[in-house]
N, C-alpha and C. Protein backbone atom coordinates (compact mmCIF):
# COMPACT_ATOMS: atom_id res chain seq x y z
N UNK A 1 -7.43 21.25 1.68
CA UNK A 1 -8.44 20.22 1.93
C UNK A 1 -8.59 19.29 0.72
N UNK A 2 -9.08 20.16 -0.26
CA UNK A 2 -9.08 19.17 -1.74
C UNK A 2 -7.37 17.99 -1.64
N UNK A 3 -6.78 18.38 -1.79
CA UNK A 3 -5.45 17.83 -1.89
C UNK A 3 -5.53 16.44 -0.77
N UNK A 4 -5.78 16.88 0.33
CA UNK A 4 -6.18 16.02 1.13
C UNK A 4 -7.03 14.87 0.45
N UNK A 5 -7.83 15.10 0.32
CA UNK A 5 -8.87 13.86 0.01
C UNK A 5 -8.04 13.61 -1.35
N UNK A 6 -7.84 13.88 -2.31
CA UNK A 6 -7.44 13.68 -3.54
C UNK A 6 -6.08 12.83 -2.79
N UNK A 7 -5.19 12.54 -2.26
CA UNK A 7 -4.08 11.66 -1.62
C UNK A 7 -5.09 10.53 -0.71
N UNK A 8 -5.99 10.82 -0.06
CA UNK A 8 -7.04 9.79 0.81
C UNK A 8 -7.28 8.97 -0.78
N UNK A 9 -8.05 9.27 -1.97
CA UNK A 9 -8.46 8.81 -2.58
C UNK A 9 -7.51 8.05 -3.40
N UNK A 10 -6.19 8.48 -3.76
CA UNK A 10 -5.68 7.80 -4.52
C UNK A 10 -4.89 6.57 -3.55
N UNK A 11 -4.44 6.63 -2.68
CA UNK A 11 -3.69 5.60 -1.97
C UNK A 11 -5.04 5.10 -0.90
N UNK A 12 -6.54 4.85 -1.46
CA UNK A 12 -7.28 3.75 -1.08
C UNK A 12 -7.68 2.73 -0.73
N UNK A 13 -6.52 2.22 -1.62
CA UNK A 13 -6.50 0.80 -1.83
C UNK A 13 -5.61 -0.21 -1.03
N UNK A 14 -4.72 1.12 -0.02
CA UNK A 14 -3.85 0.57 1.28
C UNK A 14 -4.80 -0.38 2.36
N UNK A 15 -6.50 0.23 2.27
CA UNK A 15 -7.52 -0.42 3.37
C UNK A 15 -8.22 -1.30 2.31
N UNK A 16 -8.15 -1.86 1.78
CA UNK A 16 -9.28 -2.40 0.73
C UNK A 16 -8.95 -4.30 1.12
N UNK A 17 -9.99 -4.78 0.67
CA UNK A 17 -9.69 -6.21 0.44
C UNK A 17 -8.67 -6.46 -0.36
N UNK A 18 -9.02 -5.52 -1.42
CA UNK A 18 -8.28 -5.94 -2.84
C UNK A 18 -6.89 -5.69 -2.38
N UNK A 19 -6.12 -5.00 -1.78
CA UNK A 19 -5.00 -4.25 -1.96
C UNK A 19 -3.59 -5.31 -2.36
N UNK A 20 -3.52 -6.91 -1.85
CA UNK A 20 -2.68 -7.87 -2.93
C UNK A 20 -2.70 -7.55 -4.29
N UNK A 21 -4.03 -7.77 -5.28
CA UNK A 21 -4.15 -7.40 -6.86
C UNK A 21 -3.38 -6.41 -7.11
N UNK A 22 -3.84 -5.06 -6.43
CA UNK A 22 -3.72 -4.14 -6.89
C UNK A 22 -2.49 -4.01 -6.78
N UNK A 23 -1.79 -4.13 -5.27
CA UNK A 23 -0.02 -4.31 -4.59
C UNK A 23 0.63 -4.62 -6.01
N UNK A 24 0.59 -5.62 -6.40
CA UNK A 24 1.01 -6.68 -7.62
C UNK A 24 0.57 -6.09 -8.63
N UNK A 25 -0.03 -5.18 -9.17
CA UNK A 25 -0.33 -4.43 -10.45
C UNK A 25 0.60 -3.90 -10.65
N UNK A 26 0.71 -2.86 -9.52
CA UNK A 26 1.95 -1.74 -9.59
C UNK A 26 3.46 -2.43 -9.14
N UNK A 27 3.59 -3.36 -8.47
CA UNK A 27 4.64 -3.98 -8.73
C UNK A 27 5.13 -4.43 -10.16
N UNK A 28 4.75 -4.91 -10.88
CA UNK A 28 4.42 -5.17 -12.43
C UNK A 28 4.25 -4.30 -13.27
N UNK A 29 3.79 -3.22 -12.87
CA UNK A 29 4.72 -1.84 -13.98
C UNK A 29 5.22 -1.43 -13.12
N UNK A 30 6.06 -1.46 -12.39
CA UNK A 30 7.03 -0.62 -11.67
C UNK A 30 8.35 -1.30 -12.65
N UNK A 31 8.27 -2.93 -12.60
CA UNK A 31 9.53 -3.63 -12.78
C UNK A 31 8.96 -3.62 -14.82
N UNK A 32 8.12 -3.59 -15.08
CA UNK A 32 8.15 -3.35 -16.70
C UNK A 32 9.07 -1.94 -17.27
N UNK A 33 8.71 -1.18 -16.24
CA UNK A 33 9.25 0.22 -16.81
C UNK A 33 10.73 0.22 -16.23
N UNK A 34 10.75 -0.59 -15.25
CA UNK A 34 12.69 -0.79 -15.04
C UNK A 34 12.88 0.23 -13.98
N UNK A 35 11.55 0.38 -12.98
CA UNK A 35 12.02 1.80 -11.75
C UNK A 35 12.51 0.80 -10.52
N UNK A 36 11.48 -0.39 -10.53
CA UNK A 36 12.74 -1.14 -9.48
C UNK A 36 13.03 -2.38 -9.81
N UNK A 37 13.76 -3.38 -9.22
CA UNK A 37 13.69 -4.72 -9.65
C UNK A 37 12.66 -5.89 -9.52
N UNK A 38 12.85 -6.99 -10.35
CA UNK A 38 11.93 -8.08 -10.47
C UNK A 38 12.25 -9.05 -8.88
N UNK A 39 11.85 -8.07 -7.78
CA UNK A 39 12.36 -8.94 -6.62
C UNK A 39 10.74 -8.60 -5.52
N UNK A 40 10.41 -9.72 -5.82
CA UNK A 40 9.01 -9.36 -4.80
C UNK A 40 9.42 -8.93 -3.11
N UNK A 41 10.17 -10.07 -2.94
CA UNK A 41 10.51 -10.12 -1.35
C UNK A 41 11.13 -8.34 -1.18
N UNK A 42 12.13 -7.49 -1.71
CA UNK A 42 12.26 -6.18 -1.77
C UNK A 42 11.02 -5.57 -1.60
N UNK A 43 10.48 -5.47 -2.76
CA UNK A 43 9.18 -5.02 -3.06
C UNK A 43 8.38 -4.97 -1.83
N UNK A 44 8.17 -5.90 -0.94
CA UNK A 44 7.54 -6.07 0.38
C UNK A 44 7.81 -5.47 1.35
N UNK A 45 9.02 -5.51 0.96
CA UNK A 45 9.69 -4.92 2.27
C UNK A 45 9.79 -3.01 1.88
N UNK A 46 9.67 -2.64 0.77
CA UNK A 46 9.51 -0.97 0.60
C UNK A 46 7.91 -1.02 0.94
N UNK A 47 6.83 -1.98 0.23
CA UNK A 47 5.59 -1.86 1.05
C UNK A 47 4.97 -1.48 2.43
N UNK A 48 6.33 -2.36 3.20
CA UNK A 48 5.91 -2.20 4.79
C UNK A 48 6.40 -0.85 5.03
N UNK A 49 7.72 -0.19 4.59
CA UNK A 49 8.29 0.84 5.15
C UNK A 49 6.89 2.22 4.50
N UNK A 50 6.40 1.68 3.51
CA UNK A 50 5.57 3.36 2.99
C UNK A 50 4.18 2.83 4.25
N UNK A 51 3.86 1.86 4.05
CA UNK A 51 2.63 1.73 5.03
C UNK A 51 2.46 1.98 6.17
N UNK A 52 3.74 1.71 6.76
CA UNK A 52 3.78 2.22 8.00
C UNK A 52 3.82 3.59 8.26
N UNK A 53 4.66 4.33 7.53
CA UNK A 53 4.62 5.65 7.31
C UNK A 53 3.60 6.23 6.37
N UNK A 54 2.47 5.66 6.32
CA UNK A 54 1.43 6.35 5.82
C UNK A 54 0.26 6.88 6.66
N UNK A 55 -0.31 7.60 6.34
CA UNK A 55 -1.47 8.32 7.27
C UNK A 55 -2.76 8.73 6.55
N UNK A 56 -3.78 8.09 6.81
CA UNK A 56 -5.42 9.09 6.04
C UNK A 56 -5.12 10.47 6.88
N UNK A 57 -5.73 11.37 5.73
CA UNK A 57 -5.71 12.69 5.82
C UNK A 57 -7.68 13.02 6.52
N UNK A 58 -8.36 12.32 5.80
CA UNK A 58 -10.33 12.67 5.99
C UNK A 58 -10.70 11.45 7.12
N UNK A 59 -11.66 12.21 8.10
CA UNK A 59 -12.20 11.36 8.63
C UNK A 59 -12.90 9.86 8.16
N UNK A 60 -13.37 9.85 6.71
CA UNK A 60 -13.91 8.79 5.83
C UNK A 60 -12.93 8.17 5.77
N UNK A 61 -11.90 8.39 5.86
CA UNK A 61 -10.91 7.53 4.94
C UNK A 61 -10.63 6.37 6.37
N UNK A 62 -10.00 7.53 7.24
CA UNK A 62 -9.62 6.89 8.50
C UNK A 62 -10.74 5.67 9.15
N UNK A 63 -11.84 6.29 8.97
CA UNK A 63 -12.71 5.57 9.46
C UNK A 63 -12.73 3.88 8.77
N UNK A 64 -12.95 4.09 7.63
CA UNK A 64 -13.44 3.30 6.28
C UNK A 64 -12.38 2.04 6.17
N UNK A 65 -10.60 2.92 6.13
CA UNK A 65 -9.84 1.96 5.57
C UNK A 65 -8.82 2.02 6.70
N UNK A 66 -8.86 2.18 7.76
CA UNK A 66 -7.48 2.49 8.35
C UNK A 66 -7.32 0.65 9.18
N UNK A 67 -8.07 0.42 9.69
CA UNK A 67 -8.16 -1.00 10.13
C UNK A 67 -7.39 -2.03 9.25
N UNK A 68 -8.48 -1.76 7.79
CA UNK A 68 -8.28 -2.87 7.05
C UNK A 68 -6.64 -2.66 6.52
N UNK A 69 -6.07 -1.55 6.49
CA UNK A 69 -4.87 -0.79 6.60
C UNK A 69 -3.72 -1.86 7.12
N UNK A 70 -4.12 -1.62 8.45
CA UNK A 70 -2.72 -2.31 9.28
C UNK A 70 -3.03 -3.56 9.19
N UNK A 71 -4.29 -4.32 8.92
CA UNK A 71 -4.08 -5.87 8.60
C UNK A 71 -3.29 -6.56 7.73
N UNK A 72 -3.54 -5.39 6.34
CA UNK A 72 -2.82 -5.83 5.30
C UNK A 72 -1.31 -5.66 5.56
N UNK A 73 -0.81 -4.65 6.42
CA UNK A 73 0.41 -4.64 6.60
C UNK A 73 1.56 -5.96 7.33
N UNK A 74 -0.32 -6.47 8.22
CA UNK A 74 0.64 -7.71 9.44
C UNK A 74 0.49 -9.10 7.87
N UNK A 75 -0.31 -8.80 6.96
CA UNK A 75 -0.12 -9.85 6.30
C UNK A 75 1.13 -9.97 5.41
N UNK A 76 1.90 -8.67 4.99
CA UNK A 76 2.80 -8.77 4.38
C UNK A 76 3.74 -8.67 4.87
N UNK A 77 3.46 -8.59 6.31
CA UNK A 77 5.17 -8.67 7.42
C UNK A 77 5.29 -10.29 6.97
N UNK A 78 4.16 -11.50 7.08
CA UNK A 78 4.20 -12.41 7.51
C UNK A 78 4.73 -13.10 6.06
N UNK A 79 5.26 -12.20 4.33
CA UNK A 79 5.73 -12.61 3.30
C UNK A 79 6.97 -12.63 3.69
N UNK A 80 7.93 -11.56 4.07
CA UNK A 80 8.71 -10.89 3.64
C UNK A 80 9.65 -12.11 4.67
N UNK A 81 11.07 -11.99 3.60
CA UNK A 81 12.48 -12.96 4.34
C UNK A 81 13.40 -11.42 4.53
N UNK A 82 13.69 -11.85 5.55
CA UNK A 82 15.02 -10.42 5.93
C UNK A 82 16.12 -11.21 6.37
């Protein structure tokens, strides 16, 4: 259960307003530390594949962020060039 919420809590920020800033934080040490490349459009496109395959574990979470969840996802379908 703990574990549960402790994964609800840390990947939060998938339902949030904020989740662009934050998206772009960790894009920006991802590519400082050299784990992937300086390629946003990529970057977007591993975004959509974890989001989609992501799931809240707590009823709070689901409740709270799961909406704001898949919006952010149709907004970054609507970045990405394939």
């Amino acid at each position: 259960k703990l574990e549960k919420i402790i994964c609800d809590a840390d990947l939060d920020y998938l339902g949030r307003v904020d989740y662009i800033p934050v998206s772009n934080n960790l894009f920006k040490e991802l590519v400082a530390h050299k784990i992937i490349k300086n390629d946003i459009n990529e970057w977007n496109k591993t975004q959509i594949k974890f989001i989609e395959k992501h799931q809240y574990f707590t009823k709070a979470a689901k409740d709270l962020r799961e909406v704001n969840k898949k919006l952010r996802l149709e907004e970054i379908r609507k970045l990405v060039n394939y």
